[in-house]
N, C-alpha and C. Protein backbone atom coordinates (compact mmCIF):
# COMPACT_ATOMS: atom_id res chain seq x y z
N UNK A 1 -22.79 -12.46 13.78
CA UNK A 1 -21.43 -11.91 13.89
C UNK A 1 -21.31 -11.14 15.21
N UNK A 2 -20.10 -11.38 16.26
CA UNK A 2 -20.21 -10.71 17.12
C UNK A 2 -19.27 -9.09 16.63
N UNK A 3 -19.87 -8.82 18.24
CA UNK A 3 -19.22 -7.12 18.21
C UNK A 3 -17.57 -6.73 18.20
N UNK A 4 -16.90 -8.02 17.81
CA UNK A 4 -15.76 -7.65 17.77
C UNK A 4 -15.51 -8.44 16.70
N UNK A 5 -16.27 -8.76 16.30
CA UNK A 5 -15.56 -9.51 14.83
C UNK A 5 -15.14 -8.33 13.74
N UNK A 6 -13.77 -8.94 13.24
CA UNK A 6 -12.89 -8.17 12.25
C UNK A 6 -14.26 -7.61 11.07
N UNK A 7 -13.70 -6.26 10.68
CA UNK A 7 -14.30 -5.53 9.58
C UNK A 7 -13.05 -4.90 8.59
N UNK A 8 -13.11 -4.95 7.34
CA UNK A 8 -11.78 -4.51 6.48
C UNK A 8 -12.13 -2.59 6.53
N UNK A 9 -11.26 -1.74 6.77
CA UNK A 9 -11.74 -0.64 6.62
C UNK A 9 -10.56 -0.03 5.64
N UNK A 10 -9.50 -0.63 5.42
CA UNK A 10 -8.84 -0.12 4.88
C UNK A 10 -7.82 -1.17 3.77
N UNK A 11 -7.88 -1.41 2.84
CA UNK A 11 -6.84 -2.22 2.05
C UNK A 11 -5.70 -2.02 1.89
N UNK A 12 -4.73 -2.99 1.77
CA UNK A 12 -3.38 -2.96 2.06
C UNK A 12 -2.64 -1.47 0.79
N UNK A 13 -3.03 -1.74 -0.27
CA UNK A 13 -2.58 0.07 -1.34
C UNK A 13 -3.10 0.79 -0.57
N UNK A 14 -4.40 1.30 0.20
CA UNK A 14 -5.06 2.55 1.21
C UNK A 14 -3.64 2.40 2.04
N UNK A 15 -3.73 1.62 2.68
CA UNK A 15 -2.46 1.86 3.63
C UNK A 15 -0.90 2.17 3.59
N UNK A 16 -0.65 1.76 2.51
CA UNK A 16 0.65 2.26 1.72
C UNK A 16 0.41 3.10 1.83
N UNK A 17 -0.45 3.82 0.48
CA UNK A 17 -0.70 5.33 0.25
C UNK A 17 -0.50 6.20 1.19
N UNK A 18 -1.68 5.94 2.15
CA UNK A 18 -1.90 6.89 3.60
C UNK A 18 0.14 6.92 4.23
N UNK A 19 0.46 5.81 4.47
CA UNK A 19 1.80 5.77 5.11
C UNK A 19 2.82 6.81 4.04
N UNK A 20 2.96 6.32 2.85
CA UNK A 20 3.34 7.19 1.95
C UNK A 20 3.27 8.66 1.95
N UNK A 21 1.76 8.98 2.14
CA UNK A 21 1.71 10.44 2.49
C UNK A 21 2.28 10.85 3.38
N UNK A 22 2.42 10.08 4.60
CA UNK A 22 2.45 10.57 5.72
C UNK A 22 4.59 10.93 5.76
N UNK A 23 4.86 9.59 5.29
CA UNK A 23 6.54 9.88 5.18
C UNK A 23 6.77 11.00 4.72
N UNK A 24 6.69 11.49 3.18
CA UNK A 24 6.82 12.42 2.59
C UNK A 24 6.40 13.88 2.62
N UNK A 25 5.06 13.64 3.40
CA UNK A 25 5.11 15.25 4.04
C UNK A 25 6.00 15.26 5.36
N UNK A 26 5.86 14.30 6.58
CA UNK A 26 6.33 14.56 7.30
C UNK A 26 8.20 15.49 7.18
N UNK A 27 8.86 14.54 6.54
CA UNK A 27 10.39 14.99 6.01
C UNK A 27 9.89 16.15 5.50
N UNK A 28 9.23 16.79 4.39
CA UNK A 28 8.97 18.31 3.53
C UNK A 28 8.64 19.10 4.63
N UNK A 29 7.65 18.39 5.97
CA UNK A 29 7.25 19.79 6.97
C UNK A 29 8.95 19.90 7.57
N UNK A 30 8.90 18.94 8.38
CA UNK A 30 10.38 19.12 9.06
C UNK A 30 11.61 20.09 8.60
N UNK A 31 11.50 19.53 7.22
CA UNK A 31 12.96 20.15 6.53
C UNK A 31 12.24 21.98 6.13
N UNK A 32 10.90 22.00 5.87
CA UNK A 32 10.40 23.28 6.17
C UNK A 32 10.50 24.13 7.18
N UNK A 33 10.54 23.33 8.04
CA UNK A 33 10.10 24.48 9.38
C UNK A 33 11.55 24.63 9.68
N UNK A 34 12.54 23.68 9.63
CA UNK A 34 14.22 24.12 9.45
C UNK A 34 15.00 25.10 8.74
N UNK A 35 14.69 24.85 7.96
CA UNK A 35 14.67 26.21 6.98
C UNK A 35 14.00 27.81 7.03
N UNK A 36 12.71 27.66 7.74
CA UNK A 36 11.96 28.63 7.98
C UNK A 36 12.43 29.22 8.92
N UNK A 37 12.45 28.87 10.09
CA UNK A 37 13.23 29.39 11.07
C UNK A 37 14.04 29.31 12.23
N UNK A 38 15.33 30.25 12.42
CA UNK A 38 16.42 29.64 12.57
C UNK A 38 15.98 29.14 14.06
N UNK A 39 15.45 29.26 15.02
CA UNK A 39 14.68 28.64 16.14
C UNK A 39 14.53 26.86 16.08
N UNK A 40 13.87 26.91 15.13
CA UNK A 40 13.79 25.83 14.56
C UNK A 40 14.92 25.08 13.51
N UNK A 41 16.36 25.53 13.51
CA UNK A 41 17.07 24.96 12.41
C UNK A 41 17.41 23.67 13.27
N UNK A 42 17.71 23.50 14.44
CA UNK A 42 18.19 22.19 15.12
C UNK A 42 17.37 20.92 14.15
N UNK A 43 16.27 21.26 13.55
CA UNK A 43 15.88 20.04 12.59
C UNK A 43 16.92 19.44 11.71
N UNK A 44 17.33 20.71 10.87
CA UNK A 44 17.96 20.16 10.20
C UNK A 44 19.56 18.82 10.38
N UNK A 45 19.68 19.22 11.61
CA UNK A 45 20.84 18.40 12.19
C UNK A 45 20.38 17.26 11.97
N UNK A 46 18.69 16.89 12.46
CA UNK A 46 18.45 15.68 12.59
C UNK A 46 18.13 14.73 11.23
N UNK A 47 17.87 15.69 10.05
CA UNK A 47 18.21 15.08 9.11
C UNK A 47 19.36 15.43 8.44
N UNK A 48 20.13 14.98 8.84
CA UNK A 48 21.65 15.16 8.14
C UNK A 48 22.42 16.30 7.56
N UNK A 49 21.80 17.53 8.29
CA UNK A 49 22.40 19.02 8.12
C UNK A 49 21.49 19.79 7.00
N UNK A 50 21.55 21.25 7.08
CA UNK A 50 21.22 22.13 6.00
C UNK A 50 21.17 21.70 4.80
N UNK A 51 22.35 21.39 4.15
CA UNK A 51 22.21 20.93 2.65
C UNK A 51 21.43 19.85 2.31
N UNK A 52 21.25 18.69 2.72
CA UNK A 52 20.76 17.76 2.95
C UNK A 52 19.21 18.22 3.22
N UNK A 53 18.53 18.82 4.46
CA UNK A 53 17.89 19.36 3.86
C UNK A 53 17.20 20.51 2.83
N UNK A 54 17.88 20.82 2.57
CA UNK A 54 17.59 22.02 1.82
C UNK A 54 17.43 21.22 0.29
N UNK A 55 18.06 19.97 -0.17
CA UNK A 55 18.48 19.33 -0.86
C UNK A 55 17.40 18.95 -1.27
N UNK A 56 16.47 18.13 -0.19
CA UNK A 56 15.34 16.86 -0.37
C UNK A 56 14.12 17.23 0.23
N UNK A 57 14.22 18.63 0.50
CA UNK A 57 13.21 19.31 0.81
C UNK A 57 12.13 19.52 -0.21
N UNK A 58 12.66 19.69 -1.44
CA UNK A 58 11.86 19.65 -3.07
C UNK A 58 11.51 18.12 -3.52
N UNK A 59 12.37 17.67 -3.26
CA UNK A 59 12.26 16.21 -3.73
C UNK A 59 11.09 15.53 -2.78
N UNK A 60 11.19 15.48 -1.94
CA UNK A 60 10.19 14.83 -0.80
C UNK A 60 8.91 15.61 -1.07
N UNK A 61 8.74 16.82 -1.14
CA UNK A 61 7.27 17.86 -1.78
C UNK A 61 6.63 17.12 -2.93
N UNK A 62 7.96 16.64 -3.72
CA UNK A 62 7.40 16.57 -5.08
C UNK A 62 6.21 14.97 -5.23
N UNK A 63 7.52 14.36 -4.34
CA UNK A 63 6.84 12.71 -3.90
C UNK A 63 5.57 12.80 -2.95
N UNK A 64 5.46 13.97 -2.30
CA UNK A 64 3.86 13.87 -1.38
C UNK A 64 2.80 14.48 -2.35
N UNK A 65 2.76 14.95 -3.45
CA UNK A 65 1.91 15.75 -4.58
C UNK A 65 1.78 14.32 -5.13
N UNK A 66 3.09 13.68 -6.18
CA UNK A 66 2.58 11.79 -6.02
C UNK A 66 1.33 11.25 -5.52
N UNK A 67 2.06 11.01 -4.51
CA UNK A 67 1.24 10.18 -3.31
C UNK A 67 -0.17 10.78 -3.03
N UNK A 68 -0.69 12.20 -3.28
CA UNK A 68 -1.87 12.56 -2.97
C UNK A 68 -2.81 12.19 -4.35
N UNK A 69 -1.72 12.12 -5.63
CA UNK A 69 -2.61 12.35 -6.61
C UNK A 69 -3.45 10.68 -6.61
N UNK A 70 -2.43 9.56 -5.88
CA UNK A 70 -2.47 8.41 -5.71
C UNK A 70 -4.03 8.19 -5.43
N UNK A 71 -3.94 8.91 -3.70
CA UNK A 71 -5.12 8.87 -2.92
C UNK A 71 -5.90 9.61 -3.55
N UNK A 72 -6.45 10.63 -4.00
CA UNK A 72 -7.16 11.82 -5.07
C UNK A 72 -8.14 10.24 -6.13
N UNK A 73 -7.04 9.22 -6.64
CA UNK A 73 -7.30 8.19 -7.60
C UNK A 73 -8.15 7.48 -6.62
N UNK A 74 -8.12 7.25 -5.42
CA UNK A 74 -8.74 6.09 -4.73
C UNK A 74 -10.45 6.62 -3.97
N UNK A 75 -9.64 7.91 -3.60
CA UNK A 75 -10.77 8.48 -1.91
C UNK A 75 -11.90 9.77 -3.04
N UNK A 76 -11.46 10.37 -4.16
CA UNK A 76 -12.12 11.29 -4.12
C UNK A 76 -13.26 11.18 -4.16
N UNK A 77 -13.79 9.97 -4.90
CA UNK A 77 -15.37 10.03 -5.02
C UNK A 77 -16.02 9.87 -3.81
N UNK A 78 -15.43 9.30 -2.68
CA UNK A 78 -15.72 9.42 -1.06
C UNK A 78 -15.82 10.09 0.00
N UNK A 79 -15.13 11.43 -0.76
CA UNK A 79 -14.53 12.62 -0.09
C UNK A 79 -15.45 13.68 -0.76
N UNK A 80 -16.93 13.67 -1.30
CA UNK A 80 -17.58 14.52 -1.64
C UNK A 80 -18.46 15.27 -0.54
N UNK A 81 -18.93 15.79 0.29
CA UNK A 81 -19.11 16.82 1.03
C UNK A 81 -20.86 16.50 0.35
N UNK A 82 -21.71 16.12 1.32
CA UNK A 82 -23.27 15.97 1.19
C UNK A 82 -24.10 16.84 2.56
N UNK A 83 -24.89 16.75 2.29
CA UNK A 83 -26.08 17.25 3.02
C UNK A 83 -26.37 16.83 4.74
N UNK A 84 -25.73 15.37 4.52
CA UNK A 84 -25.42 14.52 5.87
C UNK A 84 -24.11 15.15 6.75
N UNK A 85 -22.98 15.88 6.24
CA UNK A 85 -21.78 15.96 5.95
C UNK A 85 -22.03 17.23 6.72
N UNK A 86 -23.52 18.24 6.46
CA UNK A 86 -23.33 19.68 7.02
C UNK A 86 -24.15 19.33 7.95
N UNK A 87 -24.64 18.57 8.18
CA UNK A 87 -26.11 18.34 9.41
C UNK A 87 -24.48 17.87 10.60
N UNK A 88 -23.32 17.30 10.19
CA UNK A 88 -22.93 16.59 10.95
C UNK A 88 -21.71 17.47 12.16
N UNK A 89 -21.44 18.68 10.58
CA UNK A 89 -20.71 19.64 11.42
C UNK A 89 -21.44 20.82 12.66
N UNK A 90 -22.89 20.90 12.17
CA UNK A 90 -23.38 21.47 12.97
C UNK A 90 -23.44 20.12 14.60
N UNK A 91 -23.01 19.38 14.29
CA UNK A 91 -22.99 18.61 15.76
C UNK A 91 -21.80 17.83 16.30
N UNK A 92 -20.95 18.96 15.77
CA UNK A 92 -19.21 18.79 15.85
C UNK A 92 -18.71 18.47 17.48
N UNK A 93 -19.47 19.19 18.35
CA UNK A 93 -19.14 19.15 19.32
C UNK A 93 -19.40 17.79 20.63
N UNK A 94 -20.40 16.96 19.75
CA UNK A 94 -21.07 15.85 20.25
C UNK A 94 -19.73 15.23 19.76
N UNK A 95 -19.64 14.83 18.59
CA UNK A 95 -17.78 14.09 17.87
C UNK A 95 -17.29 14.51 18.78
N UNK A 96 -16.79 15.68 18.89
CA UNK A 96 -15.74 15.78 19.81
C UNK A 96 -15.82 15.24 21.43
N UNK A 97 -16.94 14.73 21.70
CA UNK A 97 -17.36 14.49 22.97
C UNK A 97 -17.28 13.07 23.28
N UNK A 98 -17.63 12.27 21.88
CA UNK A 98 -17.90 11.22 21.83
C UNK A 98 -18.88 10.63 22.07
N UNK A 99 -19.80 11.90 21.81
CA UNK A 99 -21.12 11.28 22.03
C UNK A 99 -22.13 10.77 20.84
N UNK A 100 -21.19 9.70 20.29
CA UNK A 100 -21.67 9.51 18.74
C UNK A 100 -23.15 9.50 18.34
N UNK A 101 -23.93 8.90 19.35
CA UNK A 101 -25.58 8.34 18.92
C UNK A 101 -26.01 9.71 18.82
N UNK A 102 -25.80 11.10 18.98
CA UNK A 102 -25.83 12.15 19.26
C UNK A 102 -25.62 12.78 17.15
N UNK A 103 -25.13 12.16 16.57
CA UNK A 103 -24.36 12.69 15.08
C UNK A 103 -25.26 11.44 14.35
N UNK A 104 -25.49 12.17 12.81
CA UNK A 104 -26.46 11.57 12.17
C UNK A 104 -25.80 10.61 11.04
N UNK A 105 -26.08 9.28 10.78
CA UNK A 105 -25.20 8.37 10.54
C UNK A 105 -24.55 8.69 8.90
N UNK A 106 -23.13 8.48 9.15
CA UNK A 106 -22.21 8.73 7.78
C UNK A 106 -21.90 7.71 6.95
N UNK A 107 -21.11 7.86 5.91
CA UNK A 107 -20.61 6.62 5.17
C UNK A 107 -18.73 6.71 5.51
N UNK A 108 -18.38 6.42 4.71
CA UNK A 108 -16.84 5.75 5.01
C UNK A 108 -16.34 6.80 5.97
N UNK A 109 -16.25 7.66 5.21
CA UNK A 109 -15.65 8.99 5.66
C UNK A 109 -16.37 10.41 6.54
N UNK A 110 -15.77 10.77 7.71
CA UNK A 110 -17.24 11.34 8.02
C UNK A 110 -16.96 13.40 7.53
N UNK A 111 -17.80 14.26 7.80
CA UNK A 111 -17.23 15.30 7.54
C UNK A 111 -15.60 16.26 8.06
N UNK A 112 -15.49 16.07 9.22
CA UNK A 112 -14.29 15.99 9.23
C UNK A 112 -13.01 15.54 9.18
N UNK A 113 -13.11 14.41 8.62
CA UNK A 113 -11.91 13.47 7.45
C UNK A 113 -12.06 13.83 6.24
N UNK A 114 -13.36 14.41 5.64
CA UNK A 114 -13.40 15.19 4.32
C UNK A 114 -12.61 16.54 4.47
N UNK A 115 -12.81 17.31 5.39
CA UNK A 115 -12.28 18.35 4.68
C UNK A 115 -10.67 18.65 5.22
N UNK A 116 -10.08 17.36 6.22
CA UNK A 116 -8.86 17.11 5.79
C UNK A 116 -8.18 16.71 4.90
N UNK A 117 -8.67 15.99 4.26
CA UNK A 117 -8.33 15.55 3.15
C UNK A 117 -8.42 16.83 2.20
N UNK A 118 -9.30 17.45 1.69
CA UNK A 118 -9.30 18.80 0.48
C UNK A 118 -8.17 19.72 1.45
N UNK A 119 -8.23 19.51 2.43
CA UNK A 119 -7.19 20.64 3.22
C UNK A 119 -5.50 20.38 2.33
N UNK A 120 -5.41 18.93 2.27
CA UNK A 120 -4.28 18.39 2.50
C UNK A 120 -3.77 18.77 0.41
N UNK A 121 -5.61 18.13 0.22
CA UNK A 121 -5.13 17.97 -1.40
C UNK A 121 -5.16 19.25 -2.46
N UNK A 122 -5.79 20.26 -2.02
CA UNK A 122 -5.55 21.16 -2.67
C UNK A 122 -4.08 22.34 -1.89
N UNK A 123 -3.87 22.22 -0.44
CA UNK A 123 -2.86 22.10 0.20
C UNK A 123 -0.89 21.77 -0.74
N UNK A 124 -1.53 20.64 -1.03
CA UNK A 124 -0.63 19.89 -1.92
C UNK A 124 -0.32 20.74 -3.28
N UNK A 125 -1.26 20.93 -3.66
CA UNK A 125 -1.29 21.82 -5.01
C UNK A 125 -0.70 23.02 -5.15
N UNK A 126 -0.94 24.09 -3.98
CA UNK A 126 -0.35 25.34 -3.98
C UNK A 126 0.89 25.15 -3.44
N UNK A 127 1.35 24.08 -2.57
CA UNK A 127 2.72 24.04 -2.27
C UNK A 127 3.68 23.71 -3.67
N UNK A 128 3.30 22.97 -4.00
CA UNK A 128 3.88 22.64 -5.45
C UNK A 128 3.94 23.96 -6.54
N UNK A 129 3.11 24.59 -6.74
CA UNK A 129 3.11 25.18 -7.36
C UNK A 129 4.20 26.63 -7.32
N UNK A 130 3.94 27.31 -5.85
CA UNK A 130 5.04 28.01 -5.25
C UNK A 130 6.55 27.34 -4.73
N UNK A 131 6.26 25.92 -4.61
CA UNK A 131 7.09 25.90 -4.43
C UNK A 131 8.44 25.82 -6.13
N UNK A 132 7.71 25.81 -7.01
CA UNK A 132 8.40 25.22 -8.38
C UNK A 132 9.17 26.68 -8.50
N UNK A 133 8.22 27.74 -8.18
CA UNK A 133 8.68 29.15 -8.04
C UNK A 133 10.06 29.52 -7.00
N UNK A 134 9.95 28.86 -6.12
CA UNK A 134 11.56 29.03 -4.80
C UNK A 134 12.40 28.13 -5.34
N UNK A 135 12.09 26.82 -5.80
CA UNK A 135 12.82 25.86 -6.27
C UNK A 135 13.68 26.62 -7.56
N UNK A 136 13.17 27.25 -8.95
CA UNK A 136 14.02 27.56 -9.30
C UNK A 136 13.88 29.51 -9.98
N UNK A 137 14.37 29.95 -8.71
CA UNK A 137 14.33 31.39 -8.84
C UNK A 137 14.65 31.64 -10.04
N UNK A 138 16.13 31.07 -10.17
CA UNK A 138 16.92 31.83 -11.63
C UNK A 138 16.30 31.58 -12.76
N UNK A 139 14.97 31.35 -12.75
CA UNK A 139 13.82 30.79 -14.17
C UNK A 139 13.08 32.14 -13.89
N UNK A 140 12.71 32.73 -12.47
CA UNK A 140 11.52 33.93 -13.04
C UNK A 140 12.95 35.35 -13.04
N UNK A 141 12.35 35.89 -14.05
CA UNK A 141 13.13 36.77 -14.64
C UNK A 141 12.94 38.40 -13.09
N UNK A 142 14.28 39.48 -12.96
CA UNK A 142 13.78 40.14 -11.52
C UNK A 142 13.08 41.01 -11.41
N UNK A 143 12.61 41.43 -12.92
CA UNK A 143 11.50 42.04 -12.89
C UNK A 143 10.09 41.62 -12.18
N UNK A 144 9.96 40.12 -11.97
CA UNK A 144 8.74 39.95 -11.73
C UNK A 144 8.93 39.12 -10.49
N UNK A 145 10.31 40.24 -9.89
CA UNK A 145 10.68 39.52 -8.21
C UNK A 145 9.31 39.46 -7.39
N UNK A 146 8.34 40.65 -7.64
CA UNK A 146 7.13 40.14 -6.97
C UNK A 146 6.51 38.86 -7.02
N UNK A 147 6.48 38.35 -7.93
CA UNK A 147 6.10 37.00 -7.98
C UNK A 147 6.42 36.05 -7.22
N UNK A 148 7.83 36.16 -6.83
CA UNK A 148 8.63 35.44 -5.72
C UNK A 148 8.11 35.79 -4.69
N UNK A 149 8.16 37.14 -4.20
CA UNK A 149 7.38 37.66 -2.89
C UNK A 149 6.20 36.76 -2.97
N UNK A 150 5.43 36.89 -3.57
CA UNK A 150 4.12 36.44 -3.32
C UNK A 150 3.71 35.03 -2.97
N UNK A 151 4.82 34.22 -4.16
CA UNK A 151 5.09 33.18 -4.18
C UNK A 151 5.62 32.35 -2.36
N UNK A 152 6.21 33.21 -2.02
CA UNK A 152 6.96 33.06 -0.89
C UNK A 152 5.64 33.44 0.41
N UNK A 153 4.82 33.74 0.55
CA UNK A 153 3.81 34.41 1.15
C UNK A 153 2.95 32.67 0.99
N UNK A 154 2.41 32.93 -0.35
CA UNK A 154 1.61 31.50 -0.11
C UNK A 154 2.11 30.55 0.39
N UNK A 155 3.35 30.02 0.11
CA UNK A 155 3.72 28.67 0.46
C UNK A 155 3.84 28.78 1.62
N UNK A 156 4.21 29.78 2.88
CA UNK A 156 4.26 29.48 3.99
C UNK A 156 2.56 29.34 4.51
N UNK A 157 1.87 30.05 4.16
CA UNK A 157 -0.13 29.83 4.37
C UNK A 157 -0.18 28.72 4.33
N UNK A 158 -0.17 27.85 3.07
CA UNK A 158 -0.29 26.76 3.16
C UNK A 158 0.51 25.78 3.56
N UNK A 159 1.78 26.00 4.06
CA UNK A 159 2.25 24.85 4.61
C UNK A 159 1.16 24.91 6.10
N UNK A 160 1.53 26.30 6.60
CA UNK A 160 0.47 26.52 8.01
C UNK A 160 -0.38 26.03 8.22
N UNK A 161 -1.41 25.77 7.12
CA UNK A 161 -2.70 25.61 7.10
C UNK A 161 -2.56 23.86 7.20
N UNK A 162 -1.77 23.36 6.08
CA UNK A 162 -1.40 22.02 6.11
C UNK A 162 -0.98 21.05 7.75
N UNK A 163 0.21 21.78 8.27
CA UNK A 163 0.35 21.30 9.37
C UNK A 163 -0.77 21.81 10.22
N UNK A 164 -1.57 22.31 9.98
CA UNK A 164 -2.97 22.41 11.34
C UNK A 164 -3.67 21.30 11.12
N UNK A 165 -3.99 21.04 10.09
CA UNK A 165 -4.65 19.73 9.89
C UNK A 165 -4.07 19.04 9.82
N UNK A 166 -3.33 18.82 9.71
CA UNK A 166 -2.44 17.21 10.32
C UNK A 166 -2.33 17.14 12.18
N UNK A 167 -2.27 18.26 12.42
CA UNK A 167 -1.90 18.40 14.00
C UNK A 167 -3.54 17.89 14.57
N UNK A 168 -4.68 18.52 14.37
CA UNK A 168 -6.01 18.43 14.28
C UNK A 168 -6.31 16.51 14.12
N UNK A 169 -5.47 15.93 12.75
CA UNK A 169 -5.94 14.89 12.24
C UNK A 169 -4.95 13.93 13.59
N UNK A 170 -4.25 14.16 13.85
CA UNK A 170 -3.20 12.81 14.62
C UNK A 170 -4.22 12.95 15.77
N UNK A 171 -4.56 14.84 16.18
CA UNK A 171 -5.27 14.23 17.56
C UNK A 171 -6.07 13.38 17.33
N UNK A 172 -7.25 14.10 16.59
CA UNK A 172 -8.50 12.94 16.70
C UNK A 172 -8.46 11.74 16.36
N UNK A 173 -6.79 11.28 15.83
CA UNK A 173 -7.09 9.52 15.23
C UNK A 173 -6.77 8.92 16.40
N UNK A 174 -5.69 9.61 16.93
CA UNK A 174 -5.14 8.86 18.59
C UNK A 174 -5.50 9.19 20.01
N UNK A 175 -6.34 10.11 20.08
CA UNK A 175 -7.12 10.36 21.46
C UNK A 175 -8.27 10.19 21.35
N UNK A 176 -9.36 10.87 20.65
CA UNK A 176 -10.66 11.31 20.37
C UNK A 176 -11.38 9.71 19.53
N UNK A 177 -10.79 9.62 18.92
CA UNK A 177 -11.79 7.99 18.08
C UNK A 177 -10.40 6.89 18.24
N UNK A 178 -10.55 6.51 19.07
CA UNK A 178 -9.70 5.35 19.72
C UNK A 178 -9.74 4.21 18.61
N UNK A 179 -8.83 3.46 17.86
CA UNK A 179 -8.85 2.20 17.00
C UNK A 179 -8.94 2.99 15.59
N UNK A 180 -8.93 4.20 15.71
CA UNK A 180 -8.30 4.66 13.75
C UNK A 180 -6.95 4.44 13.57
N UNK A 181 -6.64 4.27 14.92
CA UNK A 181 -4.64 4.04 14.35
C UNK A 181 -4.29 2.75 13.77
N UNK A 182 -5.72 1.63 14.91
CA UNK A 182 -5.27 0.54 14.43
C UNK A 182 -5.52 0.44 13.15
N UNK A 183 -6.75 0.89 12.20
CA UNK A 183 -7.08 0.92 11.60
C UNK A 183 -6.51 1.45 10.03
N UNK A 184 -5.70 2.20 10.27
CA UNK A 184 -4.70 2.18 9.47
C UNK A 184 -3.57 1.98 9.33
N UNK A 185 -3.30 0.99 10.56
CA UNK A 185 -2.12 0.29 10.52
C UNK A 185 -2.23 -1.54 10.30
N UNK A 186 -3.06 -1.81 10.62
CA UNK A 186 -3.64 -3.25 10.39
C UNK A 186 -4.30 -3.31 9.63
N UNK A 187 -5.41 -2.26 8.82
CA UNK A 187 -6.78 -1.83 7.75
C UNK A 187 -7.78 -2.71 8.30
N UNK A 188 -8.04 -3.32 10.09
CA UNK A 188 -9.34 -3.77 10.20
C UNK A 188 -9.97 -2.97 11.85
N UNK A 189 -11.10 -2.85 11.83
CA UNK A 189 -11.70 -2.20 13.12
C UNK A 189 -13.02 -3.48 13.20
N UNK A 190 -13.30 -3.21 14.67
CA UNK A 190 -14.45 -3.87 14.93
C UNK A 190 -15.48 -3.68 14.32
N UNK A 191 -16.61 -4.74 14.49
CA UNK A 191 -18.15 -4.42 14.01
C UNK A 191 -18.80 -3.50 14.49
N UNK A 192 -18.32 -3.45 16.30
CA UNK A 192 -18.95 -2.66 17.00
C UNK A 192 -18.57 -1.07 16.64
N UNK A 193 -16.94 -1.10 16.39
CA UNK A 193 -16.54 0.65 15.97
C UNK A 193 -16.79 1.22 15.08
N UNK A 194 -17.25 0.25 13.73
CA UNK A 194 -18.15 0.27 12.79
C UNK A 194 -19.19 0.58 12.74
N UNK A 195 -19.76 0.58 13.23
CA UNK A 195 -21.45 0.97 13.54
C UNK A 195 -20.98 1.80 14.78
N UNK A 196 -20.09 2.21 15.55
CA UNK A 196 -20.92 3.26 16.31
C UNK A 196 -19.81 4.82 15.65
N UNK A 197 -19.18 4.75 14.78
CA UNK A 197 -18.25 5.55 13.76
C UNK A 197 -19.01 6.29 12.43
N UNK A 198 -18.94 4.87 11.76
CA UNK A 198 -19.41 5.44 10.54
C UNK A 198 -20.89 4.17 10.05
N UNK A 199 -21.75 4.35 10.74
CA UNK A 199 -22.63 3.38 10.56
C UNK A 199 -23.31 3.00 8.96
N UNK A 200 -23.36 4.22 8.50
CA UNK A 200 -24.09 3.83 6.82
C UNK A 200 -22.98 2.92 6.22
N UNK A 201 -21.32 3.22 6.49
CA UNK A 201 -20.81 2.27 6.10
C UNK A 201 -20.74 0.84 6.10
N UNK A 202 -20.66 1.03 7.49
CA UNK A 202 -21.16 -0.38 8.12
C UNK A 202 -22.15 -1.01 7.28
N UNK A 203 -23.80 -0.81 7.39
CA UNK A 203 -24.86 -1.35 6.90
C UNK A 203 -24.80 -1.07 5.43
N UNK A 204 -23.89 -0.58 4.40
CA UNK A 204 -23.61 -0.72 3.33
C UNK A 204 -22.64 -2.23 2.97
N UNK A 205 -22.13 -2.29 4.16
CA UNK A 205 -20.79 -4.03 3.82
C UNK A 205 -21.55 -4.59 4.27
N UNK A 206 -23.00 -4.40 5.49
CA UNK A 206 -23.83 -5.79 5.96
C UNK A 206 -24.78 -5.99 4.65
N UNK A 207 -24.77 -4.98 3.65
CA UNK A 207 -26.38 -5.45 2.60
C UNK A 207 -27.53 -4.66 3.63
N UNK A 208 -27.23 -3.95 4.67
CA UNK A 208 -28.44 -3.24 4.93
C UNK A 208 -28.98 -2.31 4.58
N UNK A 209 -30.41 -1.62 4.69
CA UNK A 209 -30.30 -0.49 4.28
C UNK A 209 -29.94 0.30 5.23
N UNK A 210 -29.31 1.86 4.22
CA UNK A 210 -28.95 2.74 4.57
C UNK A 210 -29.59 4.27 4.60
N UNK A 211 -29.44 4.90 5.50
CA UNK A 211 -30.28 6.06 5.20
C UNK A 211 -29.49 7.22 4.69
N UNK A 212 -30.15 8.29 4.12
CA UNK A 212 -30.13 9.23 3.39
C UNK A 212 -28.06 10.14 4.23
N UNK A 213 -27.20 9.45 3.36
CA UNK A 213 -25.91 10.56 3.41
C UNK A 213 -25.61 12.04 3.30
């Protein structure tokens, strides 16, 4: 097989999903940060004014909690955090360099696509949860207006925290590891980006052995 022969890295539901996520937070950050602050309200123009968003701002939250529980069904057992996973962050800076032969070989996912992902999915969770709290005030009684305060405190953390890792995740798919875009837009990468990415994966689809994750 040569070094550019097609490899599947992603199946056509992975790719929905992933796209899925990506629609539905994108519209919830947008119509967030419009809302958040008035600096930022010109968003809302661009989706069809204040009400509009203010409207589908819940609705679109509710559909990216969906869509994660989707991926949660597909990636979690992949997305477990090993021993390979901390050897790999201590050599974060080689990744970032691209100096792959330099990082000790991973499986599908390497450590920092794991803990975007828990960023995103437990992320997901506390937005939902505070957000069910802003969504419908006139349910918590005003005695326990603190709750709202507080309520109102987290959800902006975690949206924060959320859009860092997404900001973090676009760089490194489209500057830093060149062919993840294709890769989740077509679901195939080379043999060669395969093995010099995530190699245990690789020699797990060749039948080779693999060493210790």
């Amino acid at each position: 097989m040569s070094a550019d022969a097609a490899v599947e890295r992603y199946n056509f539901a992975e790719r929905m999903c992933h796209w899925s996520a990506a629609a539905t937070y994108l519209y919830c950050m947008f119509s967030g940060l419009a809302l958040y602050s008035p600096y930022l309200f010109w968003m809302a123009a661009v989706m069809g004014g204040a009400p509009q968003a203010r409207y589908w701002h819940p609705w679109s939250g509710l559909g990216f909690v969906i869509v994660a529980l989707w991926m949660h069904r597909m990636w979690s057992r992949a997305m477990k955090l090993t021993a390979t996973d901390r050897k790999w962050m201590k050599e974060i800076k080689a990744y970032a360099t691209n100096e792959d032969e330099k990082l000790p070989p991973v499986g599908r996912f390497n450590a920092g696509q794991k803990q975007f992902y828990w960023v995103m999915y437990y992320g997901a969770g506390l937005l939902l949860l505070t957000g069910i709290v802003m969504w419908f005030p006139e349910a918590i009684p005003f005695r326990w207006r603190l709750v709202r305060s507080i309520a109102v405190v987290i959800h902006e953390c975690a949206a924060l925290a959320t859009i860092g890792g997404l900001i973090v995740h676009v760089y490194m798919g489209l500057f830093v590891v060149p062919g993840s875009l294709h890769a989740i837009v077509r679901g195939t990468v080379s043999r060669n980006w395969a093995m010099t990415h995530h190699r245990n994966w690789y020699r797990r689809l060749a039948g080779e052995p693999v060493s210790e994750e």
